[in-house]
Protein backbone atom coordinates (compact mmCIF):
# COMPACT_ATOMS: atom_id res chain seq x y z
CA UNK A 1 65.32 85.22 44.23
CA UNK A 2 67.01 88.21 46.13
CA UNK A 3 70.22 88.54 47.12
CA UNK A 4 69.79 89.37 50.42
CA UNK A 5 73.16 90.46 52.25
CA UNK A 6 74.28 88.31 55.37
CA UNK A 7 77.37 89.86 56.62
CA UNK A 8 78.48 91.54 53.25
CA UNK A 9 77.71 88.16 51.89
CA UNK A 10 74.76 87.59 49.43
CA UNK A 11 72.61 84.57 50.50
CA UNK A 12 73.38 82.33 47.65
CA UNK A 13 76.99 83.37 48.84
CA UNK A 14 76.69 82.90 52.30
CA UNK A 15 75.40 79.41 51.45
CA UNK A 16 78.16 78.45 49.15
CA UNK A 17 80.60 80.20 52.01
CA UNK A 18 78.62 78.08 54.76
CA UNK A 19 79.03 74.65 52.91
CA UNK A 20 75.19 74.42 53.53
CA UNK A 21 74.03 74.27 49.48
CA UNK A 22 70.15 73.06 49.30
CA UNK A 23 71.87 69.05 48.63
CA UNK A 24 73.74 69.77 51.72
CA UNK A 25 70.87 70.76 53.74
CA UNK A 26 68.90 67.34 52.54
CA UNK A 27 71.94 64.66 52.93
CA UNK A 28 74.24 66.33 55.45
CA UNK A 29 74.92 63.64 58.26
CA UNK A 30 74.45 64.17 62.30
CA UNK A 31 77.15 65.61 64.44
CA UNK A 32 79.95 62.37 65.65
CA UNK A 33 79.15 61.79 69.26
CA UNK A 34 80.60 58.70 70.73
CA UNK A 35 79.34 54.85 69.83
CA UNK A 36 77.20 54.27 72.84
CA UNK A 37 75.92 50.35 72.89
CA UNK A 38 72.28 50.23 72.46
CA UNK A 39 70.29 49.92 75.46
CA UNK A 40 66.85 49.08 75.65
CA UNK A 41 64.00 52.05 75.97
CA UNK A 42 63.54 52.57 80.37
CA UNK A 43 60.41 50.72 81.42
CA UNK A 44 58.50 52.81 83.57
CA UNK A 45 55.77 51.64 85.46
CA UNK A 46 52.58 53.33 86.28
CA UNK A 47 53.51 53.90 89.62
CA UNK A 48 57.14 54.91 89.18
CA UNK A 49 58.61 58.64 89.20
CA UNK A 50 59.68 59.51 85.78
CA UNK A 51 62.99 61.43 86.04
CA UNK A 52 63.78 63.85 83.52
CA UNK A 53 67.11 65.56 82.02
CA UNK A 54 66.58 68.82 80.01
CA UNK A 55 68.67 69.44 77.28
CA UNK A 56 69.05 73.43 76.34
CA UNK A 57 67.20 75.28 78.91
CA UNK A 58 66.61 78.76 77.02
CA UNK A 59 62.96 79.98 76.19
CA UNK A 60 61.28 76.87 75.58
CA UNK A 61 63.43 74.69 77.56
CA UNK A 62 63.37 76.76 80.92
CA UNK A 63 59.39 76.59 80.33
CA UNK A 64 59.41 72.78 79.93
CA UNK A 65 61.43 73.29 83.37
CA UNK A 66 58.58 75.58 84.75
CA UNK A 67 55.69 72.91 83.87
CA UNK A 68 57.44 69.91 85.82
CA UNK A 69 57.19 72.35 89.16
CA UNK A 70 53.70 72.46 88.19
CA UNK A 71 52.34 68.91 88.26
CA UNK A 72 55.92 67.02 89.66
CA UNK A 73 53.54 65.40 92.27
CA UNK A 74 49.99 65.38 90.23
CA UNK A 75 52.34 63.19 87.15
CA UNK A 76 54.47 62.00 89.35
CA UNK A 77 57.76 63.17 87.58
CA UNK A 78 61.24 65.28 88.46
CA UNK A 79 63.49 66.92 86.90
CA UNK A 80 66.77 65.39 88.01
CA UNK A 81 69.81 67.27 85.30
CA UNK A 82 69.90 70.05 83.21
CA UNK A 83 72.04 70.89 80.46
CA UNK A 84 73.33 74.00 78.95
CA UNK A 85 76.31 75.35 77.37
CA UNK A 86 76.05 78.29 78.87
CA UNK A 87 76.52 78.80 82.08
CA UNK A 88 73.84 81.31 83.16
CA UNK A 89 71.25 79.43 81.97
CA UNK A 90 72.34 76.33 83.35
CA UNK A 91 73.20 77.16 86.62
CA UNK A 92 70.14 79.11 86.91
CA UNK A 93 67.85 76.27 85.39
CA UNK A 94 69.62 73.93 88.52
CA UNK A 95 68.77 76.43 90.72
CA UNK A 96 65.12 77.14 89.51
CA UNK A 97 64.80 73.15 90.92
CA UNK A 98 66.97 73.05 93.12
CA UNK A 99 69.37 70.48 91.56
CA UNK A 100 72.98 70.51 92.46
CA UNK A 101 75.51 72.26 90.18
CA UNK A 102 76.79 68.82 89.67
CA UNK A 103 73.38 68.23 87.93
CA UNK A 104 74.13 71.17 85.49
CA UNK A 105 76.14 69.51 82.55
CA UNK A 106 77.45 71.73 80.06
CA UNK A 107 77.87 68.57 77.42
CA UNK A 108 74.36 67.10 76.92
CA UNK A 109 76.38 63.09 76.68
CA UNK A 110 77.59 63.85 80.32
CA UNK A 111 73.64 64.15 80.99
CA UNK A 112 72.70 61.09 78.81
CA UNK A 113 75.18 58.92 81.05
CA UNK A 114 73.71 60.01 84.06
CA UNK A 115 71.90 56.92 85.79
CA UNK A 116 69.66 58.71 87.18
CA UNK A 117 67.83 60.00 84.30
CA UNK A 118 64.77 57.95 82.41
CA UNK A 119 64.05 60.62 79.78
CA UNK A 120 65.53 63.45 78.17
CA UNK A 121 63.62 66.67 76.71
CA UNK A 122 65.33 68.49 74.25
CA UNK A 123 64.71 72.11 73.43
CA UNK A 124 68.24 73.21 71.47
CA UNK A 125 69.11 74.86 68.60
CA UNK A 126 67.35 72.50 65.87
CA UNK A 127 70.58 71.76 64.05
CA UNK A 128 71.58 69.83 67.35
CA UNK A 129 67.71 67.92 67.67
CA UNK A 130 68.93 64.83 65.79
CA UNK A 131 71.97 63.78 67.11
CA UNK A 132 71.02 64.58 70.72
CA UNK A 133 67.77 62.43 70.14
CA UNK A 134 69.54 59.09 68.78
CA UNK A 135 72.25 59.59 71.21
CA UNK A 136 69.15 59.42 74.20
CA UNK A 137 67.23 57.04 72.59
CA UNK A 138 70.37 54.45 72.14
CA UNK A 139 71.06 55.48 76.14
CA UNK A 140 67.35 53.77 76.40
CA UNK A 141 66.02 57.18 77.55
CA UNK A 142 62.73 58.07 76.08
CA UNK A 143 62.62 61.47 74.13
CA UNK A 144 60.07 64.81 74.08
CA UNK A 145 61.89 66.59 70.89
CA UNK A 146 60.76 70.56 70.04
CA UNK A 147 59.72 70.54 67.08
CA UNK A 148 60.74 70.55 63.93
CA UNK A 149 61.85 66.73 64.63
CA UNK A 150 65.42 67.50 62.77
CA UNK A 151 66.42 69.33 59.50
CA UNK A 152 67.35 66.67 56.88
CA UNK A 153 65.80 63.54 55.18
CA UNK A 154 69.31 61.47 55.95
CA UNK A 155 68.12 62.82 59.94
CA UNK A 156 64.43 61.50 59.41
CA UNK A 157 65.77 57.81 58.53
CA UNK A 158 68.16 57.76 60.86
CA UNK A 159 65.80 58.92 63.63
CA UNK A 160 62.95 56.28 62.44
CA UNK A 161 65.31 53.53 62.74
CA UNK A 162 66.77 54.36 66.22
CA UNK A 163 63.19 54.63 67.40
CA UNK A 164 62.51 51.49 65.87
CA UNK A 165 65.47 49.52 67.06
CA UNK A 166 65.44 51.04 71.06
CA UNK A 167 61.24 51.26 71.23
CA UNK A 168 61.92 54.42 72.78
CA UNK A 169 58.62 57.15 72.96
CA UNK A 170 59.32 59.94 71.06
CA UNK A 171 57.01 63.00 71.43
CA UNK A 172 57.84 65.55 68.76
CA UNK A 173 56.31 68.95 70.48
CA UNK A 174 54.12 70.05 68.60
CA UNK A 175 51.32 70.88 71.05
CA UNK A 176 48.48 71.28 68.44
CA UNK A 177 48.80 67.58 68.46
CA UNK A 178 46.89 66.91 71.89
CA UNK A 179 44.14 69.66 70.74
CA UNK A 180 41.42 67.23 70.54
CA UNK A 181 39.39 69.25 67.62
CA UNK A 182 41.88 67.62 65.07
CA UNK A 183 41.21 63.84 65.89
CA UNK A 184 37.40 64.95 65.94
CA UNK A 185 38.00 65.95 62.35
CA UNK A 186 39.70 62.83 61.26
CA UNK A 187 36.69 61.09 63.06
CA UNK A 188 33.90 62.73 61.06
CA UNK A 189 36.59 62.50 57.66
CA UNK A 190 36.61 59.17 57.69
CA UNK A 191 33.05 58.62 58.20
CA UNK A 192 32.56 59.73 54.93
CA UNK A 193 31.03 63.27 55.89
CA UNK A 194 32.59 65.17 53.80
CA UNK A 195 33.36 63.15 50.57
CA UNK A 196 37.00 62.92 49.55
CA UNK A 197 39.81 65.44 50.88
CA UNK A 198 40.16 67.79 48.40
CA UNK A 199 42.32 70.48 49.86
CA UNK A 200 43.24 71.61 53.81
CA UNK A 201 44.34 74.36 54.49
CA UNK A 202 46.47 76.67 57.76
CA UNK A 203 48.59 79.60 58.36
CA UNK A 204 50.73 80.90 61.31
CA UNK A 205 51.01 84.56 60.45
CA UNK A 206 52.39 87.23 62.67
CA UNK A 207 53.83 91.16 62.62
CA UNK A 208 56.43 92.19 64.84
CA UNK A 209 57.83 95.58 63.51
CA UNK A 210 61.41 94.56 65.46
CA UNK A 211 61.94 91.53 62.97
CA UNK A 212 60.54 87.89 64.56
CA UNK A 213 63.40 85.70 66.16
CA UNK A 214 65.29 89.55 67.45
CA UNK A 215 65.50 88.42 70.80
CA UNK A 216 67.92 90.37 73.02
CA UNK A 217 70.76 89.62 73.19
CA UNK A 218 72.59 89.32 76.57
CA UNK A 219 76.17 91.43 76.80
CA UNK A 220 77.17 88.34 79.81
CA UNK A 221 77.46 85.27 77.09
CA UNK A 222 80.96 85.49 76.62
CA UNK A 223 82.69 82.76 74.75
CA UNK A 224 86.16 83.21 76.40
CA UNK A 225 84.42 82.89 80.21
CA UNK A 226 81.25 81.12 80.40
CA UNK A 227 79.96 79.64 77.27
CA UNK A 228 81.01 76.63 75.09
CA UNK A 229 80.75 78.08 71.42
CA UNK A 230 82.07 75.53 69.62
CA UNK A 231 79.81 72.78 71.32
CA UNK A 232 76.73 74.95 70.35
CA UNK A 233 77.76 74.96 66.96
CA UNK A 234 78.37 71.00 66.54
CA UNK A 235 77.40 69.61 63.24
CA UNK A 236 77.08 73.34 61.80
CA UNK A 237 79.96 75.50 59.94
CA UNK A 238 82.40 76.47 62.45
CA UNK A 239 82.53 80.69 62.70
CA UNK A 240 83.57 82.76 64.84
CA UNK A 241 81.14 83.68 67.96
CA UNK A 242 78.60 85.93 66.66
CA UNK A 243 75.78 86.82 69.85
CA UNK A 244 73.11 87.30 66.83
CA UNK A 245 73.56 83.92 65.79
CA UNK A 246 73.49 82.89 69.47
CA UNK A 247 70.25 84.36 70.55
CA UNK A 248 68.67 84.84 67.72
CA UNK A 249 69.33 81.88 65.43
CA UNK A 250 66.08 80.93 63.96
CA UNK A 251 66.96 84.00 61.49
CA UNK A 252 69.93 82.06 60.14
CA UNK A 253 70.20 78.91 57.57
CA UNK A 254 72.87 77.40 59.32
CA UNK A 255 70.55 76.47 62.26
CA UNK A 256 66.77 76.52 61.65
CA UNK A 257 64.13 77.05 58.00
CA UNK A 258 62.45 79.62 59.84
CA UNK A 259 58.73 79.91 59.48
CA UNK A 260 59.00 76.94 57.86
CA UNK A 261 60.31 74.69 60.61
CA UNK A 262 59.89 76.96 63.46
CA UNK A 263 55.68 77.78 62.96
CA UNK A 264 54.54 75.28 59.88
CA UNK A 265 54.86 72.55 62.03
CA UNK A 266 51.93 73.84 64.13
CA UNK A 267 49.73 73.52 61.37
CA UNK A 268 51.32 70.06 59.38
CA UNK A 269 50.97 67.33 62.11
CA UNK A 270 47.34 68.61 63.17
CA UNK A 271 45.91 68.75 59.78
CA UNK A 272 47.51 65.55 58.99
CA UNK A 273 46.01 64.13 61.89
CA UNK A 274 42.63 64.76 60.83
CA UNK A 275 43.51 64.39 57.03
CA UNK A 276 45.17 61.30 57.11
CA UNK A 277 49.04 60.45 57.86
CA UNK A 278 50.72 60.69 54.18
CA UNK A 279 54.22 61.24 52.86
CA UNK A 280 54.19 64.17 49.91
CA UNK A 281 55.01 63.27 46.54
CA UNK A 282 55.38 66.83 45.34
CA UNK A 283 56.31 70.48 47.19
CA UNK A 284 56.28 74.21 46.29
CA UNK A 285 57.44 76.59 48.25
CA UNK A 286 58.04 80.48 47.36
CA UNK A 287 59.36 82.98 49.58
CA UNK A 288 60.94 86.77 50.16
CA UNK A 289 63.09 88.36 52.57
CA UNK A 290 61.18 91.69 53.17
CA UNK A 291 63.06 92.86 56.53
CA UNK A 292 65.81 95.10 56.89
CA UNK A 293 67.84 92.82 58.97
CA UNK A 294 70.56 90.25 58.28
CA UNK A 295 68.76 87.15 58.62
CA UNK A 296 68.57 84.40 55.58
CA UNK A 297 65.32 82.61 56.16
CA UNK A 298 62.25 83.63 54.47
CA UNK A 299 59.64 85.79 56.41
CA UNK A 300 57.34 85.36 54.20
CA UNK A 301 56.35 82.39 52.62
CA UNK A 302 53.77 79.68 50.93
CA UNK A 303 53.88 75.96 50.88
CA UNK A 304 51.43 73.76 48.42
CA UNK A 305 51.78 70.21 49.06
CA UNK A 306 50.38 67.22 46.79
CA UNK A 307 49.95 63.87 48.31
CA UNK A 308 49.64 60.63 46.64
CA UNK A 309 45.97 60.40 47.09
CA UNK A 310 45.59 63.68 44.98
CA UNK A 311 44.67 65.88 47.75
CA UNK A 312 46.18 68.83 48.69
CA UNK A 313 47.44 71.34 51.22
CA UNK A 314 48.12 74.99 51.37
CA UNK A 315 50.50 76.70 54.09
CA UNK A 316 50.61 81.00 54.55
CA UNK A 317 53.39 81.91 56.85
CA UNK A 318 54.47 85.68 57.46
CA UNK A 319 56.37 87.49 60.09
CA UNK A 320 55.81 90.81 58.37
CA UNK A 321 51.69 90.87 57.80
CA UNK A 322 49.44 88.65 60.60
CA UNK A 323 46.35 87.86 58.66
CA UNK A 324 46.46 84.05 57.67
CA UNK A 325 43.65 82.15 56.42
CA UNK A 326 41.76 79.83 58.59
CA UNK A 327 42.02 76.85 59.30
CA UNK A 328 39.87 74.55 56.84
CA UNK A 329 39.33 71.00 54.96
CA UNK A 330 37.32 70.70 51.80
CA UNK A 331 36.18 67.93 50.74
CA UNK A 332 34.09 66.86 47.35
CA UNK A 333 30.67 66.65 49.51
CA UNK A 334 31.32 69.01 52.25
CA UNK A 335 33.98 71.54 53.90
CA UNK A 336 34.82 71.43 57.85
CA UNK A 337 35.53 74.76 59.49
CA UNK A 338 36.35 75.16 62.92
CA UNK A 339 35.51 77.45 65.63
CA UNK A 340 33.57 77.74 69.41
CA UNK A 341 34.34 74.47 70.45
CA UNK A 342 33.39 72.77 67.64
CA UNK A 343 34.09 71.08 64.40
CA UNK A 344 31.70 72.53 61.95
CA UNK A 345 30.23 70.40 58.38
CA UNK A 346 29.00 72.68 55.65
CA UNK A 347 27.81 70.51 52.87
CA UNK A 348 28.78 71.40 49.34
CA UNK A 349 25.63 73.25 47.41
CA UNK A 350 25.51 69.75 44.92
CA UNK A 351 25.22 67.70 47.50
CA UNK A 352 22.80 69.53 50.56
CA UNK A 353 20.07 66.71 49.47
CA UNK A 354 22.65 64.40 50.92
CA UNK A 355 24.78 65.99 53.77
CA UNK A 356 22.86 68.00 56.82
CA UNK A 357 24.74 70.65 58.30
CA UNK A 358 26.49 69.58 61.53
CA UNK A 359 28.38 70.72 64.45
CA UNK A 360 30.09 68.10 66.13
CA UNK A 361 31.10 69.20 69.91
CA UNK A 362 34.72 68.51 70.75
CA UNK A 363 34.94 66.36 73.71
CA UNK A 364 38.62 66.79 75.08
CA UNK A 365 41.54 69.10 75.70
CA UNK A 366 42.36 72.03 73.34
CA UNK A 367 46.00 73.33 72.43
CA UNK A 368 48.06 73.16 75.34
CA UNK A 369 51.56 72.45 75.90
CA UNK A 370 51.34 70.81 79.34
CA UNK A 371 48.94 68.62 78.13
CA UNK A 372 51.32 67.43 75.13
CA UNK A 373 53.78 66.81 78.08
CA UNK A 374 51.58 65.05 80.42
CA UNK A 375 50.56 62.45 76.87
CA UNK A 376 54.60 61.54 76.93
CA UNK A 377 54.38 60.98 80.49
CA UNK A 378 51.07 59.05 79.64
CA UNK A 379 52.31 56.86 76.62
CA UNK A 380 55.93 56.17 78.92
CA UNK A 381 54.08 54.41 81.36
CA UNK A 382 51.80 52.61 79.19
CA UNK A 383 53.39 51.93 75.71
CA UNK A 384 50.99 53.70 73.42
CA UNK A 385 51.55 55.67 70.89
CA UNK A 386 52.15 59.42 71.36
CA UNK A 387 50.11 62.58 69.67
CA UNK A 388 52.94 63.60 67.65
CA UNK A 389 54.65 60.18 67.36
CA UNK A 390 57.62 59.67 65.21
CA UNK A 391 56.01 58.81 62.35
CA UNK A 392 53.48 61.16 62.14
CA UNK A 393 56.74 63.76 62.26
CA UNK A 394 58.77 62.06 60.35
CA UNK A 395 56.17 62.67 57.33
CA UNK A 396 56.05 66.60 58.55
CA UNK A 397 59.52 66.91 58.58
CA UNK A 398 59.62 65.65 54.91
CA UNK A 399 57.35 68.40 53.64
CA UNK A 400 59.40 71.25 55.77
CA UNK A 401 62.94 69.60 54.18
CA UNK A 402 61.31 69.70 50.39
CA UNK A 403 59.86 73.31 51.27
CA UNK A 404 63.11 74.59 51.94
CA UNK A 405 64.53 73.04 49.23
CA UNK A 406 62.18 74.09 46.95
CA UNK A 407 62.94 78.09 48.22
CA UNK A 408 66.37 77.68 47.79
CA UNK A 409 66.97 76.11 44.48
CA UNK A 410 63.63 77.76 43.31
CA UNK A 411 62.53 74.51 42.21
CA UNK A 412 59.25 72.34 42.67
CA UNK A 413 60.06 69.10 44.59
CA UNK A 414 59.27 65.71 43.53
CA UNK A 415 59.38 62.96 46.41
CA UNK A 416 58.92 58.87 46.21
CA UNK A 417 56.99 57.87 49.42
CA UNK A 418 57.75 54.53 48.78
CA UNK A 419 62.14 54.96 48.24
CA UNK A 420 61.67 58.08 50.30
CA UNK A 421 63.90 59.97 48.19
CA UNK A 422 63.73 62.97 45.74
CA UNK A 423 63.00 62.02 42.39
């Protein structure tokens, strides 16, 4: 692999410098947070307000904001706190819904004592998504979680079995989830219509000649005045305040995989949904820095995955070239494409005598974000189990934490679903 500069710093450098090796990035524990006693998950009923606390209220968490002005009375939710370490965006977030500025907590465990609040969405950095998810979840607060879920295998167990222990309802958001085309899939799979999964198949490709994840940075952040540095950092190296790494963190190691954890997941937890729900047992991932800038993640990048049941799936992400490949699942009998509001079944040439052609209509929502929202609110209320449940993401989260493993010791991965560990 190149050695890509980050700060005068090669990347295998940086890394070493960071105290984030590839072993680090797979067995590194959560931040410390205080020992909170474990309360039981909020029981909503169908006809009570949900009340919501936002944790990180930049991009994506200011638009989770936006959506509960939306539908507040249609859902019958509010948000009630916000949290931010920076003061801009929190005060402006309270304002936005018109909260008090003593509903603007700059420390998300100030929010997650808050009485008031029944569930927490959490839109941070994703170094931060663990710990501020069992923290909520042994609060009893029920959790919507951007994706990816967290960044380590020690993170996935540890999340599992706080879920487990507090029955809290965990969406992980990834809104491709509630897209109903992907459960039609799985429908029509395992009805035998297209033989045996043979290989699936997704990209999220883009092109932006400024470099993905160079969003601007604002000269008013300021460290010394109105923003909580250290805090943001938490369970990641301590350095000195650096805006890029700020704003634009996805681009850095440290923080996020990049395509990998930022975009893959789009395309994981649906085809898993309509492939079946498996752990890996073996990853590949290969990938090159081709920008000019000084980020560390890959922007552009392959993952082949290998499940136990011999199938397999293929993942083309690029931020430097924005033709993927399509969506698709072959099977030994027949392939599934998708497109138009429907799933489409192309029999194999062996076996046309055998399957017809078919397009199966897809009766339901499609991609949508407020809808993956409105499910939590759903499954809160009623118990059931969410579109991206914790499971379901716990299994993605595996694949992205071998993938980047894989890219940074240049190795091929080689996972036990039933120890869950690297063998």
């Amino acid at each position: 692999m190149s050695e890509e500069k980050n700060g005068g710093l090669s990347r295998r450098e940086f890394m070493k410098a960071a105290g984030v090796t590839a072993a680090g990035l797979m067995v590194g524990a959560v931040a410390k947070s205080p020992v909170y006693a474990v309360a039981p998950a909020r029981v909503i009923g169908a006809n009570d307000r949900i009340k919501i606390g936002y944790v990180g209220v930049g991009g994506m968490g200011s638009g989770h904001l936006g959506h509960v002005r939306e539908y507040a009375a249609e859902q019958n939710v509010a948000a009630v706190a916000v949290c931010d370490v920076w003061d801009k965006r929190r005060l402006a977030a309270a304002a936005a819904v018109e909260l008090p500025e003593s509903k603007a907590y700059k420390d998300y465990r100030k929010l997650l004592e808050d009485k008031d609040v029944d569930a927490v969405m959490i839109a941070t950095p994703e170094h931060w998504h663990a710990r501020i998810a069992i923290d909520a979840m042994e609060q009893g607060k029920h959790v919507y979680i951007e994706k990816p879920m967290c960044r380590t295998l020690q993170e996935v167990e540890q999340l599992l079995a706080t879920q487990k222990k507090t029955g809290c309802v965990v969406q992980v958001g990834s809104q491709g989830c509630s897209d109903a085309k992907w459960r039609t899939a799985g429908e029509q799979i395992r009805a035998g219509k297209i033989g045996r999964v043979v290989l699936s198949q997704g990209s999220y490709c883009r092109n932006n000649p400024n470099g993905e994840w160079n969003y601007p940075i604002d000269p008013e952040a300021d460290p010394t005045k109105n923003l909580d540095w250290n805090m943001w950092l938490g369970p990641a190296k301590k350095v000195p305040w650096n805006p890029r790494h700020y704003f634009q963190w996805r681009k850095y190691t440290n923080y996020s995989a990049g395509i990998l954890s930022d975009l893959f997941p789009h395309r994981l937890h649906p085809l898993m949904i309509a492939c079946g729900e498996q752990y890996p047992v073996q990853v590949t991932c290969i990938g090159s820095i081709l920008g000019n800038d000084d980020r560390d993640v890959a922007d552009n990048t392959q993952v082949l995955v290998k499940f136990a049941d011999g199938s397999h799936m293929l993942l083309v992400g690029s931020t430097v070239n924005e033709q993927g490949v399509p969506d698709m699942i072959r099977g030994t009998k027949a392939t599934i494409y998708f497109g138009g509001g429907k799933v489409e079944i192309r029999p194999e040439r062996p076996f046309s005598d055998e399957i017809d052609p078919e397009d199966v209509p897809v009766i339901g929502p499609g991609e949508s974000v407020q809808e993956h929202e409105k499910n939590w609110f759903h499954c809160i209320r009623t118990g059931e189990r969410p579109n991206c449940h914790i499971e379901l993401a716990a299994k993605v989260q595996t694949i992205v934490t071998l993938a980047e493993k894989s890219w940074l010791e240049n190795k091929t991965m080689n996972f036990d679903p039933a120890t869950r560990k690297i063998v």
